[in-house]
N, C-alpha and C. Protein backbone atom coordinates (compact mmCIF):
# COMPACT_ATOMS: atom_id res chain seq x y z
N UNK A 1 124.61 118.58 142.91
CA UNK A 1 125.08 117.22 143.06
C UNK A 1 124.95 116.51 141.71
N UNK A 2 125.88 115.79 141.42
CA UNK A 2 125.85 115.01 139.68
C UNK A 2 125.12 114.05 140.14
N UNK A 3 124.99 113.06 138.91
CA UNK A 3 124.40 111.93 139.11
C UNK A 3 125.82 110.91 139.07
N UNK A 4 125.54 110.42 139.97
CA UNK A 4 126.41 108.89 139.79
C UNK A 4 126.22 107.76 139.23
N UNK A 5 126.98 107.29 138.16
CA UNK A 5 126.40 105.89 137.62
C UNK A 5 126.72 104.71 138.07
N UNK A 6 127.03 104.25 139.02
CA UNK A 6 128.04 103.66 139.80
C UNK A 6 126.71 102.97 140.93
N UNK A 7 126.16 102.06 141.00
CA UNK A 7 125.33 101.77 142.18
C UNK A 7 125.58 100.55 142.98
N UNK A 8 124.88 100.43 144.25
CA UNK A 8 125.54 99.44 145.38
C UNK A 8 125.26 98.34 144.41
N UNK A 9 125.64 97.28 144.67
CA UNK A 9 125.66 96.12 144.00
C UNK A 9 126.64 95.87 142.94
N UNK A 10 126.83 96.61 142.53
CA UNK A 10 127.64 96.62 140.97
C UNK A 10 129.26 95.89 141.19
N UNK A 11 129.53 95.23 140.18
CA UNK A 11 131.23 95.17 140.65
C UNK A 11 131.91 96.09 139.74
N UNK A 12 132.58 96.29 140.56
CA UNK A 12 133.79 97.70 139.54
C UNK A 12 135.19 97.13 140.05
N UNK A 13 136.21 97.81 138.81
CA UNK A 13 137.36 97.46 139.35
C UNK A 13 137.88 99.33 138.88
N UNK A 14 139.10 99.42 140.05
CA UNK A 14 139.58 100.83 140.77
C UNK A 14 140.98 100.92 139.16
N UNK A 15 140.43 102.54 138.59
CA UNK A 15 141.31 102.21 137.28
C UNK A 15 142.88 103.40 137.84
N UNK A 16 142.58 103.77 139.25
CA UNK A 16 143.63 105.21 139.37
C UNK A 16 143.62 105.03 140.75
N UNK A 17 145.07 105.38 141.11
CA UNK A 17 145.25 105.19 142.55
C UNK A 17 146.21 104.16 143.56
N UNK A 18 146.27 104.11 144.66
CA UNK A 18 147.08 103.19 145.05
C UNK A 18 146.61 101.63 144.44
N UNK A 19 145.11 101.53 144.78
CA UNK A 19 144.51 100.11 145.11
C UNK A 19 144.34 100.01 143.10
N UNK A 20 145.33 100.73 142.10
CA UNK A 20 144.35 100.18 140.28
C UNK A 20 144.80 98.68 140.43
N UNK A 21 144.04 98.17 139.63
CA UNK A 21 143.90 97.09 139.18
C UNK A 21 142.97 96.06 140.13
N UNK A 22 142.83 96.34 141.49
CA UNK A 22 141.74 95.73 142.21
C UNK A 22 140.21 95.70 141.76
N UNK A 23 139.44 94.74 142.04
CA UNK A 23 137.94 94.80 141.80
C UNK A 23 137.11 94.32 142.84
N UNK A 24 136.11 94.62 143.11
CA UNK A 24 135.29 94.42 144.51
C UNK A 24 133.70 94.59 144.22
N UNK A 25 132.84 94.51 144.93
CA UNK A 25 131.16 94.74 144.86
C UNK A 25 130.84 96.09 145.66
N UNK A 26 130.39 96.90 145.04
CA UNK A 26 130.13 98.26 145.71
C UNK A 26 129.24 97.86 147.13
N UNK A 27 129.71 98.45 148.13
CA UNK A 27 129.04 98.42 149.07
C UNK A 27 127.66 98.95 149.20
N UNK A 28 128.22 100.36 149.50
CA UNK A 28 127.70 101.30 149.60
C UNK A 28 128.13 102.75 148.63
N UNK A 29 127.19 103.83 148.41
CA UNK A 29 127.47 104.75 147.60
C UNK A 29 127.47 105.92 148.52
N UNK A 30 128.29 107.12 148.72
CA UNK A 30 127.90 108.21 149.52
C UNK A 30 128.01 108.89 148.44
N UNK A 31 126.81 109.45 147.99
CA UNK A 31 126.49 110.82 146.82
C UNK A 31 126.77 112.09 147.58
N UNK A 32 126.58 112.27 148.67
CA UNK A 32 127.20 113.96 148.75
C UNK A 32 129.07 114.25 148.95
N UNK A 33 129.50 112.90 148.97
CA UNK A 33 130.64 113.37 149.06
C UNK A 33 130.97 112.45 147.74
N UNK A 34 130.74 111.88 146.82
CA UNK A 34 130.93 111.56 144.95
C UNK A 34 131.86 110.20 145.44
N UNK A 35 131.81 109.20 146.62
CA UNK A 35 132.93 108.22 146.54
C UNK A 35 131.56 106.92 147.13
N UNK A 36 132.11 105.82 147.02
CA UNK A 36 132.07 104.67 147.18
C UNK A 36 132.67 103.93 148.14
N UNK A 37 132.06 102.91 148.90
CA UNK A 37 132.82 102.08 149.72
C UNK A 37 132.88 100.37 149.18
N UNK A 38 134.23 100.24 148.16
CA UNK A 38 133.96 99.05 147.74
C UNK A 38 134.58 97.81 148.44
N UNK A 39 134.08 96.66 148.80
CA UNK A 39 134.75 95.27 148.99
C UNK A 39 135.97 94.80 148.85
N UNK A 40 136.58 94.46 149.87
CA UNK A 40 138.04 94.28 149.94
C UNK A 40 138.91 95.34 149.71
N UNK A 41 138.50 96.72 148.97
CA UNK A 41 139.55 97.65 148.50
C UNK A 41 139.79 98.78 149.86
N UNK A 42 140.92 99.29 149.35
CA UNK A 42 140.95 100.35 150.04
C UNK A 42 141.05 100.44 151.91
N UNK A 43 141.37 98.95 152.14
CA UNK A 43 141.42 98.66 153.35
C UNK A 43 142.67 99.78 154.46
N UNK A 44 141.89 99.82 155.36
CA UNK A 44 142.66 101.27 156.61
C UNK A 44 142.27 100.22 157.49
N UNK A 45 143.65 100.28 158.50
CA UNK A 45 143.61 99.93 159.89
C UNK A 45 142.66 101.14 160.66
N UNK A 46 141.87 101.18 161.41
CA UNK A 46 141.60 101.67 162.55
C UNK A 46 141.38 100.39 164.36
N UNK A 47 142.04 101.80 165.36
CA UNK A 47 142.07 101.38 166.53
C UNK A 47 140.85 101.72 167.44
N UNK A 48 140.24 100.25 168.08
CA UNK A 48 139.49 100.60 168.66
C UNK A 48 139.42 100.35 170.03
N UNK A 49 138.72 101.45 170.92
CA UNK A 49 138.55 100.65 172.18
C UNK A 49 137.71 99.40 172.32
N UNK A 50 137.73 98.75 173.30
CA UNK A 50 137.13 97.70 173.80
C UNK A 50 135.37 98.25 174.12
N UNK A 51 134.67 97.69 173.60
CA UNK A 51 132.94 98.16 173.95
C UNK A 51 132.21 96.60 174.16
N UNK A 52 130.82 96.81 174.54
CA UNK A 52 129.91 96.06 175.08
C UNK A 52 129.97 95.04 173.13
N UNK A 53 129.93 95.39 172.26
CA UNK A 53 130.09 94.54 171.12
C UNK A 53 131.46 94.13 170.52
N UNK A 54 132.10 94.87 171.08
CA UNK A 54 134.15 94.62 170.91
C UNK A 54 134.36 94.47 172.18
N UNK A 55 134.13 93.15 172.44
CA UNK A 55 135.03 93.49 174.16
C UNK A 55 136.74 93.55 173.96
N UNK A 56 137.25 92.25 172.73
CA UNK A 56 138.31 92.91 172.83
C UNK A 56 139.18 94.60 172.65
N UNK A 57 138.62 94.52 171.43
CA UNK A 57 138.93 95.97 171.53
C UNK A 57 140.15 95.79 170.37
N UNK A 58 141.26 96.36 170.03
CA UNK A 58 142.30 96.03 169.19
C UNK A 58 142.48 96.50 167.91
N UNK A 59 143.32 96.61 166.88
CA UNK A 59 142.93 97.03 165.74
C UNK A 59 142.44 96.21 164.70
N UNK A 60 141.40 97.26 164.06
CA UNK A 60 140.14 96.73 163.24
C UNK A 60 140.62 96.96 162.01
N UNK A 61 140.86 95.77 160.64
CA UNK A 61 140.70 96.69 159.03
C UNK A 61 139.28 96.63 158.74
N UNK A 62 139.14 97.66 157.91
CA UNK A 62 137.90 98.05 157.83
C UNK A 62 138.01 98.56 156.44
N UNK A 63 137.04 98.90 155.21
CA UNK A 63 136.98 99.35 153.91
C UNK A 63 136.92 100.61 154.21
N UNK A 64 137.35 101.76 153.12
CA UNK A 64 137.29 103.06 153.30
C UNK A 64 136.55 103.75 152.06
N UNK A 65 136.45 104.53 152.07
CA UNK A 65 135.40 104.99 150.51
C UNK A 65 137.16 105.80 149.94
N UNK A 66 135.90 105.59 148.58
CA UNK A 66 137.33 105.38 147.30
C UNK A 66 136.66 106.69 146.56
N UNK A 67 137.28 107.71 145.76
CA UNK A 67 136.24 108.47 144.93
C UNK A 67 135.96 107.56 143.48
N UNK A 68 134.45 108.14 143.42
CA UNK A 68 133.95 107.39 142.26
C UNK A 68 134.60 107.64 140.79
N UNK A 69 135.29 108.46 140.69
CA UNK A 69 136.11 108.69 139.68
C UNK A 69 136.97 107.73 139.22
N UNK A 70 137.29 107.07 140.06
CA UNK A 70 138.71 106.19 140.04
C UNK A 70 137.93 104.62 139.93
N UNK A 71 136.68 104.67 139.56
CA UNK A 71 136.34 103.04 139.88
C UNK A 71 135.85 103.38 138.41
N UNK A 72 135.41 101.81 137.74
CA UNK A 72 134.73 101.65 136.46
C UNK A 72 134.10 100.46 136.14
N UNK A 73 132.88 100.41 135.98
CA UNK A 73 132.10 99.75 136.14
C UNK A 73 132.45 98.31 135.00
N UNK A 74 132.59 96.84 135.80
CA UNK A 74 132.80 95.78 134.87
C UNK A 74 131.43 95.39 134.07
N UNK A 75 131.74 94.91 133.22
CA UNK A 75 130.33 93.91 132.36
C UNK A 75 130.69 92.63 132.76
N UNK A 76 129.42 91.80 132.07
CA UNK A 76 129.66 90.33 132.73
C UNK A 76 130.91 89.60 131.93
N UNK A 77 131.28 90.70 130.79
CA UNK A 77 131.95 89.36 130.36
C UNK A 77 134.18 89.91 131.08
N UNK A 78 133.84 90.58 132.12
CA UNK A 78 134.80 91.16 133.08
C UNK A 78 135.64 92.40 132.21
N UNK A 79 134.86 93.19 131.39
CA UNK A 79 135.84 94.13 130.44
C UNK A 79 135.19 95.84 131.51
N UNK A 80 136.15 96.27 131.49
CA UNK A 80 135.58 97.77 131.73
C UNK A 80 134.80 98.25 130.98
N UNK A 81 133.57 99.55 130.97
CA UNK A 81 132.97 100.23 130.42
C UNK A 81 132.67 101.13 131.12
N UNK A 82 131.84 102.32 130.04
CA UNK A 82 131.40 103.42 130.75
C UNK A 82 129.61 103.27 130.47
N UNK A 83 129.04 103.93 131.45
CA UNK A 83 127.81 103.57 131.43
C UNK A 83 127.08 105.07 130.81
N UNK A 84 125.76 104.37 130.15
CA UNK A 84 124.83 105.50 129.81
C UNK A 84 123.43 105.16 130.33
N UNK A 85 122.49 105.91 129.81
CA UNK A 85 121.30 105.95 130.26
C UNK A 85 120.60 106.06 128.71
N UNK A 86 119.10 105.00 128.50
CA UNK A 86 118.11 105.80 127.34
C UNK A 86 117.03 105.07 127.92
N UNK A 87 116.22 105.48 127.08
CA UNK A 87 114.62 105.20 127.36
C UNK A 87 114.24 103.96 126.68
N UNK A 88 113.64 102.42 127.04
CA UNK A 88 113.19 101.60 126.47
C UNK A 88 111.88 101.84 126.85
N UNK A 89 111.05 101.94 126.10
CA UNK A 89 109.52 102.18 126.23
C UNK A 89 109.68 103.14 127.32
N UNK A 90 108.86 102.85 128.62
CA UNK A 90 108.64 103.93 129.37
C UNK A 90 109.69 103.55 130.19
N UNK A 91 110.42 103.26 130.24
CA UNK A 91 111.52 103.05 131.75
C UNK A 91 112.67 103.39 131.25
N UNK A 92 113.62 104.01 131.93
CA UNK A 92 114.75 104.50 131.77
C UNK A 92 115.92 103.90 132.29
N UNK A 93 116.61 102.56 131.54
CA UNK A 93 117.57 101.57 131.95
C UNK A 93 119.03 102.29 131.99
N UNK A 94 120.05 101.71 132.38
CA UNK A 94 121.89 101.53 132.36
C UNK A 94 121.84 100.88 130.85
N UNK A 95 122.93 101.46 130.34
CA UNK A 95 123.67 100.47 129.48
C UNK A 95 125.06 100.60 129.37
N UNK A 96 126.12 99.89 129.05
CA UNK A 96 127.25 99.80 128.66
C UNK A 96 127.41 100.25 127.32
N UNK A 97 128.39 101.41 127.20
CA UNK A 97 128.57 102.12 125.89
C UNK A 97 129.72 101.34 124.95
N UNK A 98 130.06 100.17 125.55
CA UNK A 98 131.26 99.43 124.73
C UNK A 98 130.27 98.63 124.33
N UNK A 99 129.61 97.74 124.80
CA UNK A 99 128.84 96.43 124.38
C UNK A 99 127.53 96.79 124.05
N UNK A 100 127.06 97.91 124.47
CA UNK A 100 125.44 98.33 123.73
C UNK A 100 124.55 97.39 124.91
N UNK A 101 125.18 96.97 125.85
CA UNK A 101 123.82 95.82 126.19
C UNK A 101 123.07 96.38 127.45
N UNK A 102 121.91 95.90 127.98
CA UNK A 102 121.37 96.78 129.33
C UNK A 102 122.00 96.28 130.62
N UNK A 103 122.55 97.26 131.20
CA UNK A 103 123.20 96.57 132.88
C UNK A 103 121.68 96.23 133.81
């Protein structure tokens, strides 16, 4: 399994695919299958029955996971980058390899 640099919280915007040019807040991360479920993107109708918490029932949009390949992590000042990893004293931070600064 790789490492993913990509973590919940983060905003990314999608650089390949139907949804490029969208941006959203990572939901959630699923590492064994390498994709992401980000905010607003990637929206799929699904149909549901009616249950004790849906009484109506009807069709639901819902977010779908995106592969992490296709997303890229924004900086604050909203530019894409790619992320690295080094050692400041003893802790091992993110940084942005365009701007040098710590995520």
């Amino acid at each position: 399994m790789t490492k993913l640099k990509i973590k919940s919280g983060d905003t990314v915007r999608v650089i390949a695919g139907d949804h490029k040019g969208s941006e959203g807040k990572v939901l959630t991360v699923l590492r064994e299958k390498n994709k992401a479920i980000v905010e607003g993107v990637n929206m799929v109708s699904k149909h549901q029955k009616p249950s004790a918490q849906n009484p109506q029932g009807g069709i639901v949009k819902k977010e779908a996971p995106i592969q992490v390949s296709n997303l890229s992590l924004l900086t604050s000042k909203g530019e894409t980058t790619r992320v690295g990893y080094r050692m400041e004293g003893d802790k091992k931070v993110r940084f942005s390899k365009k701007s040098n600064e710590v995520i």
